[in-house]
N, C-alpha and C. Protein backbone atom coordinates (compact mmCIF):
# COMPACT_ATOMS: atom_id res chain seq x y z
N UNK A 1 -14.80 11.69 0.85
CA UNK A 1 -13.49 11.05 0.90
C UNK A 1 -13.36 10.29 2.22
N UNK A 2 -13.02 9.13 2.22
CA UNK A 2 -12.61 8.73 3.50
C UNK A 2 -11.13 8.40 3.57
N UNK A 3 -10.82 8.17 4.60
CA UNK A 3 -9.47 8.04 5.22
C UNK A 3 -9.01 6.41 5.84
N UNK A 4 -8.28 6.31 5.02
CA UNK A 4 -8.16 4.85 5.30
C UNK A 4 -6.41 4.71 5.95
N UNK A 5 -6.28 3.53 6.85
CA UNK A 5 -4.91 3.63 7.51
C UNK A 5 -4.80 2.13 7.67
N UNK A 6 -3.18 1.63 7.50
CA UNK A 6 -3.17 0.03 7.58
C UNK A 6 -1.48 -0.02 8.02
N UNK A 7 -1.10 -1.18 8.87
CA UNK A 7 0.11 -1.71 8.72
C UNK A 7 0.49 -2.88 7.87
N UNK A 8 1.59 -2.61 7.48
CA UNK A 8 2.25 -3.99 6.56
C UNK A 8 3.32 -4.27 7.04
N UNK A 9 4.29 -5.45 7.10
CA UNK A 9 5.37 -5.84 7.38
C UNK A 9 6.62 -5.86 6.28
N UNK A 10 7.73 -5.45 5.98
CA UNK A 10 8.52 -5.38 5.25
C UNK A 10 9.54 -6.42 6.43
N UNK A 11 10.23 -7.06 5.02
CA UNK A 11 11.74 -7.96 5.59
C UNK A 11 13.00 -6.87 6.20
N UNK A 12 13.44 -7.18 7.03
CA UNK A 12 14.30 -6.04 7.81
C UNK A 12 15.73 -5.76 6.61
N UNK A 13 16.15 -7.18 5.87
CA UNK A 13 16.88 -7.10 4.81
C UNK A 13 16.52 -6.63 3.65
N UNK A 14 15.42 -6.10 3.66
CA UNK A 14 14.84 -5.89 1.92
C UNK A 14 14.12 -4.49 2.26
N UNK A 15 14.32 -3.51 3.25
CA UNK A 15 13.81 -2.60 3.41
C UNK A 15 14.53 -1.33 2.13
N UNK A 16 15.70 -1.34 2.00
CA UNK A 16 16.22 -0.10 1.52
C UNK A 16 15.74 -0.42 -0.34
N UNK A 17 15.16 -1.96 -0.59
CA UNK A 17 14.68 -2.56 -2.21
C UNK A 17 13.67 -1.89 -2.05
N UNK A 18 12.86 -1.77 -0.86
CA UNK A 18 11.52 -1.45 -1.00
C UNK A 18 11.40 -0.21 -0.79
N UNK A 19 12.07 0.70 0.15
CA UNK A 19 12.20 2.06 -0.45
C UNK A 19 12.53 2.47 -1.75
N UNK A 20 13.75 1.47 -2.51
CA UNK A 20 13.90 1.91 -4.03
C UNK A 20 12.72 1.79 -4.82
N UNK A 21 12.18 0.66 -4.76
CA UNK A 21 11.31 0.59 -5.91
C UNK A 21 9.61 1.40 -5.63
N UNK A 22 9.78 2.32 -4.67
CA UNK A 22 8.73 3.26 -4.42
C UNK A 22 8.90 4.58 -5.09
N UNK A 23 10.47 4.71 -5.35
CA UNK A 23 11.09 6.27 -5.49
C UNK A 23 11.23 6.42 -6.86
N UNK A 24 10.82 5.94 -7.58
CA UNK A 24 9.03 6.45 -7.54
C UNK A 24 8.52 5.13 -8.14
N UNK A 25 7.12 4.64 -7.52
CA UNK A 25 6.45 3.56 -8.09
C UNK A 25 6.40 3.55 -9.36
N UNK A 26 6.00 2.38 -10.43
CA UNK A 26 5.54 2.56 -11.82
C UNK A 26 4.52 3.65 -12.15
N UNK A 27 4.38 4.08 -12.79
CA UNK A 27 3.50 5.80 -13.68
C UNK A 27 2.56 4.54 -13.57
N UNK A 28 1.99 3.66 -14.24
CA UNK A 28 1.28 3.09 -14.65
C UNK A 28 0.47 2.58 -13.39
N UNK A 29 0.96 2.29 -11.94
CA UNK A 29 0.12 2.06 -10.69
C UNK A 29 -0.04 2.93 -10.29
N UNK A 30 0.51 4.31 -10.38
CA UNK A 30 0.05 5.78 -9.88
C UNK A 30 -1.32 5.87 -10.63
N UNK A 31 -1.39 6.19 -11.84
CA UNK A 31 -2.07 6.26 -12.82
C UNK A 31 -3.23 5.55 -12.29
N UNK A 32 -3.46 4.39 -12.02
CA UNK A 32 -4.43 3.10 -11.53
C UNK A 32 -4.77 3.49 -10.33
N UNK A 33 -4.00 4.10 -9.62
CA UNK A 33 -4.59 4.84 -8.32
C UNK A 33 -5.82 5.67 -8.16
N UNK A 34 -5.12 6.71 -8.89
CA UNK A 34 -6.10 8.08 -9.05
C UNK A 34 -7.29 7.59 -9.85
N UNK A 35 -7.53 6.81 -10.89
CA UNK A 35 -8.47 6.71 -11.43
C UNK A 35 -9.29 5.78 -10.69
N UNK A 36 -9.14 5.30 -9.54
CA UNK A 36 -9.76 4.28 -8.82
C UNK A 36 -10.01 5.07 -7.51
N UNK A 37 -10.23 6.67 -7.21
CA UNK A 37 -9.91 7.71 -6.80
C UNK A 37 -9.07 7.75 -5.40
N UNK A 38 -8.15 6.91 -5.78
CA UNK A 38 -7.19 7.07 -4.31
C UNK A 38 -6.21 8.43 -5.05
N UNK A 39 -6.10 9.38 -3.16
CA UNK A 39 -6.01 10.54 -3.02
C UNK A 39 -4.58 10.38 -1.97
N UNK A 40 -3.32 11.44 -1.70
CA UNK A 40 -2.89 11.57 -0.58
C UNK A 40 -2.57 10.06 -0.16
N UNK A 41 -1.49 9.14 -0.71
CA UNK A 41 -1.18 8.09 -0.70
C UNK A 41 0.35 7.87 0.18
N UNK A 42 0.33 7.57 1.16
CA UNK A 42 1.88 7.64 1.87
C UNK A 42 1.54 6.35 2.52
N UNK A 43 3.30 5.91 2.95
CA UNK A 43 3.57 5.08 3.11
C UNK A 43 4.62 5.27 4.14
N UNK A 44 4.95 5.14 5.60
CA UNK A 44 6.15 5.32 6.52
C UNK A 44 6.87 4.38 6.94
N UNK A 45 7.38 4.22 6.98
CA UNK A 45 8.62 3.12 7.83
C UNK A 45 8.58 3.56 9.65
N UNK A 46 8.36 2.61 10.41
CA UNK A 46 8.48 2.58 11.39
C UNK A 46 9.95 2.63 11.96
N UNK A 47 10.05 3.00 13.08
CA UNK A 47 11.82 2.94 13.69
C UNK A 47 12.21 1.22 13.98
N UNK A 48 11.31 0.52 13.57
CA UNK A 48 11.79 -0.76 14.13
C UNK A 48 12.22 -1.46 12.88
N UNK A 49 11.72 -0.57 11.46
CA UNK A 49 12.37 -1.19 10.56
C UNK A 49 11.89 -2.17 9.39
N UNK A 50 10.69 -2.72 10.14
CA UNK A 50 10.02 -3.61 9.35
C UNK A 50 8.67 -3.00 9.16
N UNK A 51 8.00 -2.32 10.20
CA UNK A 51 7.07 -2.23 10.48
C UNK A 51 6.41 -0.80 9.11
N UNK A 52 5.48 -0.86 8.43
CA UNK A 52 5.37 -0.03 7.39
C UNK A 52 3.69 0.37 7.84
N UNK A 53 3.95 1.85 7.90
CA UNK A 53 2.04 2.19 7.84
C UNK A 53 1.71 3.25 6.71
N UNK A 54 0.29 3.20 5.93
CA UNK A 54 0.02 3.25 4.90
C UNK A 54 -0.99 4.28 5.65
N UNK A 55 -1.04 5.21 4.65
CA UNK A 55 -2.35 5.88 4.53
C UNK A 55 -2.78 6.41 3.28
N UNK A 56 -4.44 6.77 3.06
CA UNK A 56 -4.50 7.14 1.60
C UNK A 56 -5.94 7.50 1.91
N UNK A 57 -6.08 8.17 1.18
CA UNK A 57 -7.63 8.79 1.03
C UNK A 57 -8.02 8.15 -0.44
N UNK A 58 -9.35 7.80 0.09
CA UNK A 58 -10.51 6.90 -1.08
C UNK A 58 -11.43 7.59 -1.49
N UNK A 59 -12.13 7.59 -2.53
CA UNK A 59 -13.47 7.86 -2.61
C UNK A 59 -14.37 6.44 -2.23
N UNK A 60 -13.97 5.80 -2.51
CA UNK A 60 -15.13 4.57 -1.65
C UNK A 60 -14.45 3.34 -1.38
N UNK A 61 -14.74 1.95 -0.55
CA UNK A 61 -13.87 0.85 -0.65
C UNK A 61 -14.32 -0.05 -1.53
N UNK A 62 -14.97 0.07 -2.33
CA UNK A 62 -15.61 -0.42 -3.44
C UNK A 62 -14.36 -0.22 -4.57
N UNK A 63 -14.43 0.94 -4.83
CA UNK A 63 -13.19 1.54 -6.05
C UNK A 63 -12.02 0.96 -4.95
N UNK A 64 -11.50 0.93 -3.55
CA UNK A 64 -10.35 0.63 -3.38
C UNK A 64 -10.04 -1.26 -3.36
N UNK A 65 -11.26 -1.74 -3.45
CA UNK A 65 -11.05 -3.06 -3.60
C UNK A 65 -11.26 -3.51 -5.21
N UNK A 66 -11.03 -2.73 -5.75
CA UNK A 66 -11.24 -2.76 -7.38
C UNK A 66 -9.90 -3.01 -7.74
N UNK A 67 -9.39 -2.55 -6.99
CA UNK A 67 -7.60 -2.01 -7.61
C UNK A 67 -6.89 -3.23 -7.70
N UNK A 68 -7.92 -4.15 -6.74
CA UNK A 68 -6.58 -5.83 -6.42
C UNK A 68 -7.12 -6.63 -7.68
N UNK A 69 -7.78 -6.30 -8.60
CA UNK A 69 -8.74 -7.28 -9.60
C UNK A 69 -7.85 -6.80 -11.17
N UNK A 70 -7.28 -5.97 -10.66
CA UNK A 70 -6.31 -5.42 -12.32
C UNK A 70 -4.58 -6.35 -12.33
N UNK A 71 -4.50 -6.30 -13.88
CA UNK A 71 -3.39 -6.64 -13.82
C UNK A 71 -1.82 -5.78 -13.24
N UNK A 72 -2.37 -4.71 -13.79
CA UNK A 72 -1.35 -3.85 -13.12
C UNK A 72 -0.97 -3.88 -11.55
N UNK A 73 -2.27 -3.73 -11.20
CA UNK A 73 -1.68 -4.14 -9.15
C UNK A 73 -1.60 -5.71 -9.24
N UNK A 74 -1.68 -6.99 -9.91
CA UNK A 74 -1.44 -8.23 -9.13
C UNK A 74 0.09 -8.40 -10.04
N UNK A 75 0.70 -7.69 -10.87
CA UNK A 75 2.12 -8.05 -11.24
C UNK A 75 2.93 -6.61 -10.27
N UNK A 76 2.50 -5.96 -9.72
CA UNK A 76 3.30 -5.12 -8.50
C UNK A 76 3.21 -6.07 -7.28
N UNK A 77 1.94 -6.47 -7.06
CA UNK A 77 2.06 -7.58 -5.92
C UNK A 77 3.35 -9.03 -6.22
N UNK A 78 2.94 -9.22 -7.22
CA UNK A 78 4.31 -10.21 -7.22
C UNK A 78 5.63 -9.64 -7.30
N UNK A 79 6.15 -8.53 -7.65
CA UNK A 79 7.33 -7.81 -7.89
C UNK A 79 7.68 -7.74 -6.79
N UNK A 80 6.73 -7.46 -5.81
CA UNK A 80 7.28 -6.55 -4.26
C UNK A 80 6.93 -8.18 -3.15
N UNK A 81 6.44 -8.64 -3.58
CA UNK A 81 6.25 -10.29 -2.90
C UNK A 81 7.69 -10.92 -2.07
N UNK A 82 8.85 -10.81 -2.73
CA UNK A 82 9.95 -11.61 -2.38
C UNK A 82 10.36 -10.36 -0.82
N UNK A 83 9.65 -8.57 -1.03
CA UNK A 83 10.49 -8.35 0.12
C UNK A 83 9.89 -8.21 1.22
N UNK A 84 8.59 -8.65 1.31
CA UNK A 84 7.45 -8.21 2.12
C UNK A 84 6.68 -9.81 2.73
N UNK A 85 6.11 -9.51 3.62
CA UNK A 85 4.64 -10.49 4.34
C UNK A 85 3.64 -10.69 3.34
N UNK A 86 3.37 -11.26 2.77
CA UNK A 86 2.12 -11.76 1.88
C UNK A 86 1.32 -12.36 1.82
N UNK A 87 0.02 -12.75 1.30
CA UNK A 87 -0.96 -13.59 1.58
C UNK A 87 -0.72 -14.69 -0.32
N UNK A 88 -1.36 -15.89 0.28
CA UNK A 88 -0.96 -16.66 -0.46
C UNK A 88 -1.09 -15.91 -2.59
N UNK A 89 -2.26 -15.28 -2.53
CA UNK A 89 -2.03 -14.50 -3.90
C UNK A 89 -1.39 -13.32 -3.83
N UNK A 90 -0.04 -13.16 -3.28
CA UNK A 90 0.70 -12.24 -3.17
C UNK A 90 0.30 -10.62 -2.72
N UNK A 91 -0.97 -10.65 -2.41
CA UNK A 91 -1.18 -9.73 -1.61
C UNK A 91 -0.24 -8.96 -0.76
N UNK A 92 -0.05 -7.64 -0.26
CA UNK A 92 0.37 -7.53 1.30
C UNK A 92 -0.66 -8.11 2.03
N UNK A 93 0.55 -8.71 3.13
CA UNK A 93 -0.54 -9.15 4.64
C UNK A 93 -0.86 -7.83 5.25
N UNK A 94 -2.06 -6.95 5.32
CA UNK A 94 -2.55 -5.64 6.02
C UNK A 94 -2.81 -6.18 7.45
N UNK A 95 -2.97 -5.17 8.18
CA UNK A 95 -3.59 -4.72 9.72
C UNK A 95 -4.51 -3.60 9.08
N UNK A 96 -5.59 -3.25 9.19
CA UNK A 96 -6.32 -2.36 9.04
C UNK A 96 -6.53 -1.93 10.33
N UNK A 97 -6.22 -0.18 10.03
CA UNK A 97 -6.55 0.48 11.64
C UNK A 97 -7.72 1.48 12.03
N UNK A 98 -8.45 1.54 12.59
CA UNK A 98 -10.25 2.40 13.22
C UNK A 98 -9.51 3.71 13.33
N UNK A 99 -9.91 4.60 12.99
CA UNK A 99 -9.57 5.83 13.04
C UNK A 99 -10.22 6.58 14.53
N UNK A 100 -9.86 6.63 15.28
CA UNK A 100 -9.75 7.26 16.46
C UNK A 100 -9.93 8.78 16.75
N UNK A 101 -9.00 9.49 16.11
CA UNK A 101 -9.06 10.52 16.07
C UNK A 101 -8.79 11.51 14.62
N UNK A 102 -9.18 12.70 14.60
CA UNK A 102 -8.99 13.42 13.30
C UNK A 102 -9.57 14.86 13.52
N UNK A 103 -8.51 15.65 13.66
CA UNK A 103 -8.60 17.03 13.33
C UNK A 103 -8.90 17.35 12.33
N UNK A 104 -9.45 18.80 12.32
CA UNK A 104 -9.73 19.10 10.63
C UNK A 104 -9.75 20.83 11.05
């Protein structure tokens, strides 16, 4: 399993849309998760509001770069598009972060 960690940017006005429409994501992108073996999937809000960091455990980045090629994740990418930073195919804009440290 590896451990993967990223920042995203949320709109400071569209933060409490984007907490709603997490509580609880579609069954159907959960579903697309696990079978693409993402594990332990969170998501935090920073105190500044915009600032969002992701973490999730993978079985490989192979299966986690699989996930952007389905329809199910590129019509969540456009759903969540109007409240977030995006890349021109509606991606989130990521920061990917080096893992530094890790207890176990």
């Amino acid at each position: 399993m590896q451990r993967k960690a990223f920042i995203l940017q949320v709109y400071p006005d569209k933060v409490a849309e984007y907490v709603s429409r997490h509580n609880p994501i579609w069954p159907e992108l959960a579903t697309l998760l696990r079978e693409h073996g993402v594990s332990n999937y969170s998501i935090h809000l920073a105190d500044d509001n915009t600032t969002l960091f992701g973490y999730a455990e993978i079985e490989s980045e192979e299966r986690w770069a699989a996930i952007a090629t389905t329809e199910v994740c590129r019509r969540w990418w456009e759903s969540m598009a109007p409240l977030m930073r995006t890349n021109e195919d509606n991606s989130p804009e990521t920061r990917s972060l080096r893992e530094v440290f890790h207890l176990t």
